[in-house]
N, C-alpha and C. Protein backbone atom coordinates (compact mmCIF):
# COMPACT_ATOMS: atom_id res chain seq x y z
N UNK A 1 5.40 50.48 13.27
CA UNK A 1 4.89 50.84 11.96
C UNK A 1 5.37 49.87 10.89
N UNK A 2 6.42 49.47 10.67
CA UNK A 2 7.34 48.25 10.11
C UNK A 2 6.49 46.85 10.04
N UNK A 3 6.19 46.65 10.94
CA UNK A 3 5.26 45.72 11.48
C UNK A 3 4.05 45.52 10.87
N UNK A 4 3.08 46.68 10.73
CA UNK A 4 2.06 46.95 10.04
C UNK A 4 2.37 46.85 8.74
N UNK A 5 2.93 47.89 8.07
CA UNK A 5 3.33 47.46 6.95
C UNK A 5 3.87 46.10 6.32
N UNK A 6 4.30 45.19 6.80
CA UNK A 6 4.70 43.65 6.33
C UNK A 6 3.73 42.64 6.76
N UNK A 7 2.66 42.90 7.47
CA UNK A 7 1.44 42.37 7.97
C UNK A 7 0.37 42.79 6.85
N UNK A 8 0.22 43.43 6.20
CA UNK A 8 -1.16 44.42 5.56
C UNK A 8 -0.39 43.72 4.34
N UNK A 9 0.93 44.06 3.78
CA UNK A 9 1.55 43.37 2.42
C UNK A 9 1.55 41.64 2.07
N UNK A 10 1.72 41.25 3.66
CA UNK A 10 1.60 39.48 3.92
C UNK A 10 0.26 39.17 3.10
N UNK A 11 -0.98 40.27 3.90
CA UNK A 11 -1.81 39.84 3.35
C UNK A 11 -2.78 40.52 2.08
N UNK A 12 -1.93 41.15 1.51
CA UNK A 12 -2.34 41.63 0.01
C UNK A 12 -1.92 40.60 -0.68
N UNK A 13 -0.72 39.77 -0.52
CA UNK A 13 -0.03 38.66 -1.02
C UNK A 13 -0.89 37.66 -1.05
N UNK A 14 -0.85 37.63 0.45
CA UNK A 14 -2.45 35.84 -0.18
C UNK A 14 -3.45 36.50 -0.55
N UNK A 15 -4.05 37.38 -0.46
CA UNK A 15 -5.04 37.80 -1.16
C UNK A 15 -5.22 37.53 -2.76
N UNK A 16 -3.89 37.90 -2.93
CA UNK A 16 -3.70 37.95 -4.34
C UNK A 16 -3.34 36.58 -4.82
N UNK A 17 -2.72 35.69 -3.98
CA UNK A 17 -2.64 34.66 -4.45
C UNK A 17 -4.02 33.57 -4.60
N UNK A 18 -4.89 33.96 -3.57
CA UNK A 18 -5.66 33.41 -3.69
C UNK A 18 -6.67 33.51 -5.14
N UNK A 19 -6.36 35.04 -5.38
CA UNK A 19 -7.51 35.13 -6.13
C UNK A 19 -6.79 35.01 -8.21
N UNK A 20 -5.51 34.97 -7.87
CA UNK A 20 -5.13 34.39 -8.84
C UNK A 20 -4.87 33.02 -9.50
N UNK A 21 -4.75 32.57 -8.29
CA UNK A 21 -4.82 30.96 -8.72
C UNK A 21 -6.16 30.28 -8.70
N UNK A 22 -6.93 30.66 -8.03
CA UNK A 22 -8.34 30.16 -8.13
C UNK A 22 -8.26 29.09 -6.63
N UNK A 23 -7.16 29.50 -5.86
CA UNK A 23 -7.31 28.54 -4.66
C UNK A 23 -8.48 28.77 -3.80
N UNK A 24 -8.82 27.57 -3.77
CA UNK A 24 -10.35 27.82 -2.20
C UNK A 24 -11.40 27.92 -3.39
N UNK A 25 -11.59 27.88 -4.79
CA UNK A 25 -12.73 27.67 -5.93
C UNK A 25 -13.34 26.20 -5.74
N UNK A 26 -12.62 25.63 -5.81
CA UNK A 26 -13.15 24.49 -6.08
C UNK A 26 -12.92 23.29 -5.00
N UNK A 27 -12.54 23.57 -3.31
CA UNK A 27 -12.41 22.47 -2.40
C UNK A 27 -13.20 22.14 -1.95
N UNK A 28 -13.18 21.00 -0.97
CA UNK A 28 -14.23 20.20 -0.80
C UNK A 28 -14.36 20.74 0.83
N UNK A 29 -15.39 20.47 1.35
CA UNK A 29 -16.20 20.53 2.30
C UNK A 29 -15.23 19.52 3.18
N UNK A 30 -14.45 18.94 4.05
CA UNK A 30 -13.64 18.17 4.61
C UNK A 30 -14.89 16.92 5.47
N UNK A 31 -15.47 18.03 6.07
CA UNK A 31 -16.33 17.03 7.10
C UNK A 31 -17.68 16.44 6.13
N UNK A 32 -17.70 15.37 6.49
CA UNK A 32 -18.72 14.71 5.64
C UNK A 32 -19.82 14.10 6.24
N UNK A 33 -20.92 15.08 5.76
CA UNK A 33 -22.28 15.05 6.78
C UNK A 33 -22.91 15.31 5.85
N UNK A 34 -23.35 14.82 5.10
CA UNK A 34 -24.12 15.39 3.52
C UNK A 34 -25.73 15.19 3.19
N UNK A 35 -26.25 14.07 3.86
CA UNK A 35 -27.40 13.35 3.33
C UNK A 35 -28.02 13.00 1.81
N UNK A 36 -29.18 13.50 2.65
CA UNK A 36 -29.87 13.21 1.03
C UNK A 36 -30.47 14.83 0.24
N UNK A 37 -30.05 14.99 -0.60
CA UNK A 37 -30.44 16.36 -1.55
C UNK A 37 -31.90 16.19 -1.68
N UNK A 38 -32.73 17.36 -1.63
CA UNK A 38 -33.83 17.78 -1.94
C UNK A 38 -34.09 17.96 -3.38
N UNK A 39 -35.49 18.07 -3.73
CA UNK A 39 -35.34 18.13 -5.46
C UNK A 39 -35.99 16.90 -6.26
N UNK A 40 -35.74 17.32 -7.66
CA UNK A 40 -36.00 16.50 -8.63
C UNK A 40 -35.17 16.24 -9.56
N UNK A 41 -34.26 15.42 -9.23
CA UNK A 41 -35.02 14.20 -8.57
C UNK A 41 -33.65 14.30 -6.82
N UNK A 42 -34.31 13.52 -5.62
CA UNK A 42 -33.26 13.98 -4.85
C UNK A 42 -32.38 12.88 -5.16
N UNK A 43 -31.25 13.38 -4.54
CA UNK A 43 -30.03 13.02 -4.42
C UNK A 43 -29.03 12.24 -3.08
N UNK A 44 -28.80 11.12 -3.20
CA UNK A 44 -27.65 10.87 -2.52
C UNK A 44 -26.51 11.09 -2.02
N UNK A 45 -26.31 12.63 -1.26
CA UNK A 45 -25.09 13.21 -1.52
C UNK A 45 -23.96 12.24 -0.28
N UNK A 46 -24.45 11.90 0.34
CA UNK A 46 -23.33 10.93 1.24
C UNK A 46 -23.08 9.93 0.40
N UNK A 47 -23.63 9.47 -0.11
CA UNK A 47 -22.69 8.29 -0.99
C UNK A 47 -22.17 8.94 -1.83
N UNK A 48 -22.05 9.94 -2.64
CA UNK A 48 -21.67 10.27 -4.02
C UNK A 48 -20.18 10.87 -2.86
N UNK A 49 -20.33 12.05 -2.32
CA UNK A 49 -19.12 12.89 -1.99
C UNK A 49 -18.55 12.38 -0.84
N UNK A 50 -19.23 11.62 0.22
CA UNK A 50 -18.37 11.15 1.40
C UNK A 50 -18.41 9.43 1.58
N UNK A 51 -19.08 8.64 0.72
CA UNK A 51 -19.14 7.47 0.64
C UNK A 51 -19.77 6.92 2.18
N UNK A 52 -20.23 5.59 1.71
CA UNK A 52 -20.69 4.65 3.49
C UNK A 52 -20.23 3.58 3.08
N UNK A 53 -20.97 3.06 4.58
CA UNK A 53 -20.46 1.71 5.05
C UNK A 53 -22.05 0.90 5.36
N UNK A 54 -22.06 0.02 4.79
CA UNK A 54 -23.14 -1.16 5.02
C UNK A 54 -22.92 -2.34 5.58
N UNK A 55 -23.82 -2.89 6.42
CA UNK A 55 -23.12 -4.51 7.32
C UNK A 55 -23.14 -4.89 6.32
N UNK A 56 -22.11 -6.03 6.10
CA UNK A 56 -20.95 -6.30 7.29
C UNK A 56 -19.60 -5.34 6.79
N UNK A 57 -19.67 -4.09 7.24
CA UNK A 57 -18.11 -3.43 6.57
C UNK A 57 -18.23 -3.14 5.32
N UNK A 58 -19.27 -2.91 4.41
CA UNK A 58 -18.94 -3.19 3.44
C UNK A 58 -18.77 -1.47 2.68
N UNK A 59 -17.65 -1.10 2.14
CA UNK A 59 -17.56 0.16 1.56
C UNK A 59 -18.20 0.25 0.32
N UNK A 60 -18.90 1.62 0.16
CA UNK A 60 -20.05 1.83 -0.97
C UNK A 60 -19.21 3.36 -1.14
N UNK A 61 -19.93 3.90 -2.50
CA UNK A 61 -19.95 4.84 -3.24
C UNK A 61 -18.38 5.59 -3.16
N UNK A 62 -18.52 7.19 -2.76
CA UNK A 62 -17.14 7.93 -2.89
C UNK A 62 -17.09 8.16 -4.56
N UNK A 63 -17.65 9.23 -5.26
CA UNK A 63 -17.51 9.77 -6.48
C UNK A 63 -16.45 10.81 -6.93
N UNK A 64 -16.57 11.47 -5.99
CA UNK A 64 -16.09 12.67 -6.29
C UNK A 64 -15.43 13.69 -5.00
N UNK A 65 -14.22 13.67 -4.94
CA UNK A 65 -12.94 15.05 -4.05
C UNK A 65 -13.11 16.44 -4.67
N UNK A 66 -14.12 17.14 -4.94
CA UNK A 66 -13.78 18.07 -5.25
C UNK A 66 -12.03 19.15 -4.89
N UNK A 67 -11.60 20.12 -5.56
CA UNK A 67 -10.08 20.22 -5.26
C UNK A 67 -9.24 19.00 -5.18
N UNK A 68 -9.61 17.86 -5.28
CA UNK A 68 -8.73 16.69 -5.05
C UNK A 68 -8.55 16.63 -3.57
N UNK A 69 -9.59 17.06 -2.56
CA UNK A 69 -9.14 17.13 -0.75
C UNK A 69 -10.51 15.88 -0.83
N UNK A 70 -9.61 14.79 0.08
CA UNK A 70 -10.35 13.98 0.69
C UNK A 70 -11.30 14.15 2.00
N UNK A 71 -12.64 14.25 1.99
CA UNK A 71 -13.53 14.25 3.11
C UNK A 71 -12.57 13.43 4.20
N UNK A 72 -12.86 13.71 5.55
CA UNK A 72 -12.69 12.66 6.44
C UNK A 72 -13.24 11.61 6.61
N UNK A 73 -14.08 11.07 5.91
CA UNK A 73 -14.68 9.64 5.69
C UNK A 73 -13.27 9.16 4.82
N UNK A 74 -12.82 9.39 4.37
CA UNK A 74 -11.67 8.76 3.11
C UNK A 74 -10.38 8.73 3.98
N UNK A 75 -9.93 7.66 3.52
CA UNK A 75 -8.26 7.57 4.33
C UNK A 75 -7.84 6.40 3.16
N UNK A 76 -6.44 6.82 3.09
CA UNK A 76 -5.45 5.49 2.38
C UNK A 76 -6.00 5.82 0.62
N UNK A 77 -6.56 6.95 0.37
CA UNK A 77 -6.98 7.11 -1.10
C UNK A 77 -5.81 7.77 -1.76
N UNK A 78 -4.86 6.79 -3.08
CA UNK A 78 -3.70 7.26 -3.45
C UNK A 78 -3.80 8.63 -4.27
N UNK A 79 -2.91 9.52 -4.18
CA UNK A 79 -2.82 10.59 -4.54
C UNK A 79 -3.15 10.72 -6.22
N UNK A 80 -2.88 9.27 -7.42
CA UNK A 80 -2.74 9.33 -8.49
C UNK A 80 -1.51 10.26 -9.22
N UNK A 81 -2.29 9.92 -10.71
CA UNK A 81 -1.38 10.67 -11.60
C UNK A 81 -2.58 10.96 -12.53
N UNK A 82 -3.81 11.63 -12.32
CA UNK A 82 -4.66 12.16 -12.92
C UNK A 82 -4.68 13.82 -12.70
N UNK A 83 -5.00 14.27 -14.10
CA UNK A 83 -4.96 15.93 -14.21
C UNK A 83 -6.67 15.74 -13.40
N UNK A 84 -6.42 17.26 -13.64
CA UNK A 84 -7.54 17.90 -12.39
C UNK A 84 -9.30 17.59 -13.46
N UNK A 85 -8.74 17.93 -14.45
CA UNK A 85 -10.31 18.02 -15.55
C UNK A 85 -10.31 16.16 -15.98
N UNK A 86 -9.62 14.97 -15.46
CA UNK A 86 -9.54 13.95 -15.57
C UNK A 86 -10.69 13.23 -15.25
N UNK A 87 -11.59 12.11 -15.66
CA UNK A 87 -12.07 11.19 -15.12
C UNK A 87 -10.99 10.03 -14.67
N UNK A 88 -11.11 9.53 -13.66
CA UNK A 88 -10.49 8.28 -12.82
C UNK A 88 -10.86 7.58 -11.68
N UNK A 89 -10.00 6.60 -11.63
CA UNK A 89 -10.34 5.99 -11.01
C UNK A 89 -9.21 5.97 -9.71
N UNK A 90 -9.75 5.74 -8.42
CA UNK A 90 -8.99 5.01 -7.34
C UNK A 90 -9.24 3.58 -6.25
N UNK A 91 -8.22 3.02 -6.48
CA UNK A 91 -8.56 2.06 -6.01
C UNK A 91 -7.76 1.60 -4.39
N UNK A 92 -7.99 0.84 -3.76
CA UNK A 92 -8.00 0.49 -2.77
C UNK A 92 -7.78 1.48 -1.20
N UNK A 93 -8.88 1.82 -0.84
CA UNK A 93 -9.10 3.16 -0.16
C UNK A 93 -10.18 2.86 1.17
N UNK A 94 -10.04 3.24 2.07
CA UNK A 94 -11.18 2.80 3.28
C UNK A 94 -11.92 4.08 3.51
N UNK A 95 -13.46 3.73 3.88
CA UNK A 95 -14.20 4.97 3.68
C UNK A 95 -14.68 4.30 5.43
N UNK A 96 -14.77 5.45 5.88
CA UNK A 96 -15.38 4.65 7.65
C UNK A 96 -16.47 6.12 7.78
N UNK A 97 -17.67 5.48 8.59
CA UNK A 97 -19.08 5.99 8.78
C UNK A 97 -19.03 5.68 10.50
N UNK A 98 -19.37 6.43 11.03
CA UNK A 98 -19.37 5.84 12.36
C UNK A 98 -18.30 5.19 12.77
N UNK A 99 -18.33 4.14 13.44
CA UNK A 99 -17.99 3.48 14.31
C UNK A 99 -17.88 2.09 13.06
N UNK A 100 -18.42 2.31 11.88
CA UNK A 100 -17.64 1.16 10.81
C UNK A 100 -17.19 1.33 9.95
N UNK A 101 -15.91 0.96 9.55
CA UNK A 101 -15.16 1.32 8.31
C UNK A 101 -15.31 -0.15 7.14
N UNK A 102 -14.78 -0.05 6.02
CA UNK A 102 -14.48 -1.05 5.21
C UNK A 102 -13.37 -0.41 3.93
N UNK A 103 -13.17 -1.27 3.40
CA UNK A 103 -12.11 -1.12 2.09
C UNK A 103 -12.72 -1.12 0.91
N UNK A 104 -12.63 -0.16 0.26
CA UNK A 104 -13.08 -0.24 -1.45
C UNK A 104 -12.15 -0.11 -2.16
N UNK A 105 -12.64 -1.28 -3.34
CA UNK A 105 -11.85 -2.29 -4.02
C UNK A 105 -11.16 -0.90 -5.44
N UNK A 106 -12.24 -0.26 -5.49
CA UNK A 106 -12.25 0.83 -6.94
C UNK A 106 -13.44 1.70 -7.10
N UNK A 107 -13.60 2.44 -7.86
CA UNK A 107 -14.12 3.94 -7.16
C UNK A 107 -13.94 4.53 -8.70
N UNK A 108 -14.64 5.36 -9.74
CA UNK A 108 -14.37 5.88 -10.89
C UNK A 108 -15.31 7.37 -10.05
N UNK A 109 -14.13 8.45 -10.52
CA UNK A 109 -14.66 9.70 -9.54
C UNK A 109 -14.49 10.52 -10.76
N UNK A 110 -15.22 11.58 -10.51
CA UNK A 110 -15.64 12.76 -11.42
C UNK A 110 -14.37 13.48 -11.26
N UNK A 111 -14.50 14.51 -11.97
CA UNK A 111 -13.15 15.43 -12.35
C UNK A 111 -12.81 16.06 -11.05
N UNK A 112 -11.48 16.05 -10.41
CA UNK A 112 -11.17 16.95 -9.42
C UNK A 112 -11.89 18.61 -9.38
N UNK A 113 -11.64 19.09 -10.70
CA UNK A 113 -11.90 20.10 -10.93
C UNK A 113 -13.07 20.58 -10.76
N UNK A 114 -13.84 19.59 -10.53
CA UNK A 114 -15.76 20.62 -11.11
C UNK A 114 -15.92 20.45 -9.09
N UNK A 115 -16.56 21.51 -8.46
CA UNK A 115 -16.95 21.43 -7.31
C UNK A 115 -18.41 20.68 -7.07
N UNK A 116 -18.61 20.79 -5.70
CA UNK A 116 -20.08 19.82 -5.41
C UNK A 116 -21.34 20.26 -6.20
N UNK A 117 -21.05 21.72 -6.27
CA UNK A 117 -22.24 22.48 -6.66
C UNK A 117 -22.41 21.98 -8.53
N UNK A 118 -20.96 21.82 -8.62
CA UNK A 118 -21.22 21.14 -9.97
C UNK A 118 -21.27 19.92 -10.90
N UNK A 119 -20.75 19.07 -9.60
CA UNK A 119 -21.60 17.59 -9.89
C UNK A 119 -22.79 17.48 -9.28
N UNK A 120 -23.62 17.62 -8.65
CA UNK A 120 -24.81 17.94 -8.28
C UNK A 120 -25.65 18.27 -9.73
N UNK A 121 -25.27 19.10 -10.12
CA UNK A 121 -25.88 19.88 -11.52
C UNK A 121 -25.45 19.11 -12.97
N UNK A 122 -24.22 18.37 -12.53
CA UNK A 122 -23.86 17.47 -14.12
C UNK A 122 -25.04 16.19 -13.40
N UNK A 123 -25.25 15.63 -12.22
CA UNK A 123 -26.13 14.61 -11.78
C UNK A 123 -27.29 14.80 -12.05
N UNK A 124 -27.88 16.03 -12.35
CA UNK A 124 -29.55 16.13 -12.24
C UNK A 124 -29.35 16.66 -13.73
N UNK A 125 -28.30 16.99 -15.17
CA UNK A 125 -28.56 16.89 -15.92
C UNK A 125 -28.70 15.68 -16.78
N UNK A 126 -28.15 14.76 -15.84
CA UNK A 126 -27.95 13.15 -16.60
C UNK A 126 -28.97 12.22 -15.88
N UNK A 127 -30.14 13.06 -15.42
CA UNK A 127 -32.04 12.10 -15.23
C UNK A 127 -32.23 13.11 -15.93
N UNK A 128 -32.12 14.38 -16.52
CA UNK A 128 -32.90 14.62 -17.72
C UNK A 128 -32.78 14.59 -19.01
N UNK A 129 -31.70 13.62 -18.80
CA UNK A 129 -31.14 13.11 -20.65
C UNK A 129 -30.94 11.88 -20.58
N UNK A 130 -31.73 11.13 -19.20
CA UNK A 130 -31.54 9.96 -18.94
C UNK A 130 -32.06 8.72 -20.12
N UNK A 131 -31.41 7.65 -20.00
CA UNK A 131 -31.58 6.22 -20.79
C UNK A 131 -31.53 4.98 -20.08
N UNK A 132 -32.55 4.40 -19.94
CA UNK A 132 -32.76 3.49 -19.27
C UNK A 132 -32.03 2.08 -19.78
N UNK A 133 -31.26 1.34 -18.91
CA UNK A 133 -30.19 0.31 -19.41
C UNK A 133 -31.26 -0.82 -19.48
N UNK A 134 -31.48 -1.45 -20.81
CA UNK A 134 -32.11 -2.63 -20.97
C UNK A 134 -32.48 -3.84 -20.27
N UNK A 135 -31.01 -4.43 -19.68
CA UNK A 135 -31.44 -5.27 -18.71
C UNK A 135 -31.31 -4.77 -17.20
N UNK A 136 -31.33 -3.73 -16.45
CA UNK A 136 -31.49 -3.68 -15.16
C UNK A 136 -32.06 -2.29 -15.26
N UNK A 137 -33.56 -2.01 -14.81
CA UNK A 137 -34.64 -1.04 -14.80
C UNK A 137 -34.22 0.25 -13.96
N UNK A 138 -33.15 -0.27 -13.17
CA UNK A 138 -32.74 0.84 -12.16
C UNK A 138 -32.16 1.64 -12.40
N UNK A 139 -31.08 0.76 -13.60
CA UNK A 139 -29.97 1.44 -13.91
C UNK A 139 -30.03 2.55 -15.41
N UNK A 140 -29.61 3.83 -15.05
CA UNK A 140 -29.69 4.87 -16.31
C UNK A 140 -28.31 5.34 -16.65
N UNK A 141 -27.89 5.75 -17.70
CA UNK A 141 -27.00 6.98 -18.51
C UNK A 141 -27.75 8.19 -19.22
N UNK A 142 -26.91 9.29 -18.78
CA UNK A 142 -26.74 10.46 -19.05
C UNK A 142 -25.38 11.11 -19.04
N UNK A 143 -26.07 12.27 -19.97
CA UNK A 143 -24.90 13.27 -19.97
C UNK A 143 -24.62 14.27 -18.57
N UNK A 144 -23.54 14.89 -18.55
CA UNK A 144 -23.28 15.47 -17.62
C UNK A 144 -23.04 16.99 -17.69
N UNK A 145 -23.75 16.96 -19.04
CA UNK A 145 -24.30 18.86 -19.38
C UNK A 145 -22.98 19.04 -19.29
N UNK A 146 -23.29 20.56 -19.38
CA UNK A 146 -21.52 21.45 -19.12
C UNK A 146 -21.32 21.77 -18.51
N UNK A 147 -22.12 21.79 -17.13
CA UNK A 147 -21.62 22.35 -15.30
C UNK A 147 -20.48 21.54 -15.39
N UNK A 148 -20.19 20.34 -15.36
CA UNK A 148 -18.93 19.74 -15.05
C UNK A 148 -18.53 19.01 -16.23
N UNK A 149 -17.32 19.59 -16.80
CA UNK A 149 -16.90 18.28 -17.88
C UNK A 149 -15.50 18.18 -17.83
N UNK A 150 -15.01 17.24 -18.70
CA UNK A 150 -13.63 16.31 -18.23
C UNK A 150 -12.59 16.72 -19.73
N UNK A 151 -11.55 16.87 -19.56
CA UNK A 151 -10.40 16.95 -20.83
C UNK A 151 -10.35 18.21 -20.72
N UNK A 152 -9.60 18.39 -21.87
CA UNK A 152 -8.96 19.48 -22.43
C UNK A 152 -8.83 19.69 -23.86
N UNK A 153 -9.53 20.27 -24.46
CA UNK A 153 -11.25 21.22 -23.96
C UNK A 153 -11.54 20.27 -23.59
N UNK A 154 -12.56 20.83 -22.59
CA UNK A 154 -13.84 20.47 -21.69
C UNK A 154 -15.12 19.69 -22.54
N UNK A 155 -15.40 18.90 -22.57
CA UNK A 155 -16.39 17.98 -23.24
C UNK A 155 -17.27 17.26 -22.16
N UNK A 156 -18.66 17.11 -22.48
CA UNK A 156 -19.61 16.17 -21.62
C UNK A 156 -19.07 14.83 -21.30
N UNK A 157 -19.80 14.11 -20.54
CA UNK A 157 -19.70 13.07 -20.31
C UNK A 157 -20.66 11.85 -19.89
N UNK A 158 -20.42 10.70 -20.13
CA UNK A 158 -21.45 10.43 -19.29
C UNK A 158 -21.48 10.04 -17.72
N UNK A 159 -22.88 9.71 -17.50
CA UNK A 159 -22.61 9.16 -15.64
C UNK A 159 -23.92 8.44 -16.05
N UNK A 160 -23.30 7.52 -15.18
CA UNK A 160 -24.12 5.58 -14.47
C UNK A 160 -24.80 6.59 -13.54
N UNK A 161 -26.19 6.27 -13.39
CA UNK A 161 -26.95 6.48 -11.64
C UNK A 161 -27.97 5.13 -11.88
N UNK A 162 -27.95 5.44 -10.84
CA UNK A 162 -29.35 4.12 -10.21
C UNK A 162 -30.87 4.54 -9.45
N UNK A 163 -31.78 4.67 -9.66
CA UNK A 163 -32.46 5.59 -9.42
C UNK A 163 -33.48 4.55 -8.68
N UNK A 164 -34.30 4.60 -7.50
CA UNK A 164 -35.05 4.13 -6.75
C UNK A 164 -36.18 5.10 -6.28
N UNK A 165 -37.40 5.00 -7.29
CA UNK A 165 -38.63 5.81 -6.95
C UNK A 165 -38.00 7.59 -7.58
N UNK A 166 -38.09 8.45 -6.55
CA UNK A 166 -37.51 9.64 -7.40
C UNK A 166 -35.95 9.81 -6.61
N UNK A 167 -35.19 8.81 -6.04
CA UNK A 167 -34.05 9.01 -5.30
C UNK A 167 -32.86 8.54 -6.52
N UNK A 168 -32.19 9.14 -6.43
CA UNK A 168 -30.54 8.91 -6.83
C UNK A 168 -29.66 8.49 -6.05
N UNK A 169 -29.22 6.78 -5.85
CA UNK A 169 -28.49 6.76 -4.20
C UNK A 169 -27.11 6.88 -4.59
N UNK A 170 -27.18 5.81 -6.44
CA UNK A 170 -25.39 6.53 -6.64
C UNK A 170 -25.24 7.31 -8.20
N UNK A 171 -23.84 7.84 -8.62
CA UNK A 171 -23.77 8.21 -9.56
C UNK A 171 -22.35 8.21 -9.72
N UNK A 172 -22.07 8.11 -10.91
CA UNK A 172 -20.75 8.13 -10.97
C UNK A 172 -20.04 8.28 -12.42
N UNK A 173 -19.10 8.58 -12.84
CA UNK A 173 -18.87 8.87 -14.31
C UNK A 173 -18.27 7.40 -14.66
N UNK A 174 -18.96 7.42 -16.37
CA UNK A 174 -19.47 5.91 -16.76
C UNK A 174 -17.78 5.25 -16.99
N UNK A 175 -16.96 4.46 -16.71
CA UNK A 175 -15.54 4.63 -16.96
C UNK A 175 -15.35 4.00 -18.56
């Protein structure tokens, strides 16, 4: 009976811890199998949340850790000294796809804090407040609405995407 009782309390305890701290709100998905998002406009979600690899080796995208937990595509990405509602950057980090990895040089990632569901939603608010960059047609800025914003208070932001036909392959907050 002893037994029961410190088993049932163990787990009123994480229960409670969980639901007080907000742990397990905002982590990331570990395995990184993402593709491409459906929609308007779709989305690049393997490059934005688990990053690739292009011949020869070459490391692309990696935006955003939601919870600050690195997908298993990510290895060697330094822990920082950025708060959670932070825009930043990390630099020198290997993202591997298959059977090829490579090294990226730097990386400007969205707030630890906002989850997938909500860069997804700051991404598709910044093609509808989009601005087309003068000299390269591909390239747009937008805001990032208030699903996800950065500081303390919380304020918009912007994000760089690159848009090809109705696809989004990257996005990233503008540094």
């Amino acid at each position: 009976m002893n037994k029961r009782i410190v088993r049932n309390c163990t787990r009123l305890a994480l229960v409670s811890l969980v639901t007080l701290t907000g742990i397990g709100a905002a982590q990331a998905d570990p395995t990184c199998s993402k593709g491409i998002l459906a929609g308007t406009p779709r989305i690049n979600a393997q490059h934005i949340f688990c990053g690739e690899v292009s011949a020869p080796d070459v490391a692309k995208g990696f935006h955003s850790r939601p919870g600050g937990i690195n997908p298993d595509s990510v290895s060697n990405a330094p822990a920082g000294t950025h708060g959670a509602g932070d825009v930043y950057t990390l630099k020198n980090f290997t993202i591997a796809e298959g059977a090829r990895s490579g090294t990226k040089s730097i990386s400007t990632m969205f707030p630890d804090r906002c989850t997938e569901t909500q860069v997804i939603a700051a991404v598709r608010n910044a093609y509808a407040t989009k601005v087309q960059d003068a000299s390269n047609k591909s390239k747009y800025v937008g805001s990032s609405g208030t699903e996800c914003q950065k500081g303390t208070p919380a304020a918009a932001f912007d994000i760089v995407f690159y848009l090809n036909g109705d696809l989004i392959n990257t996005a990233y907050p503008k540094p």
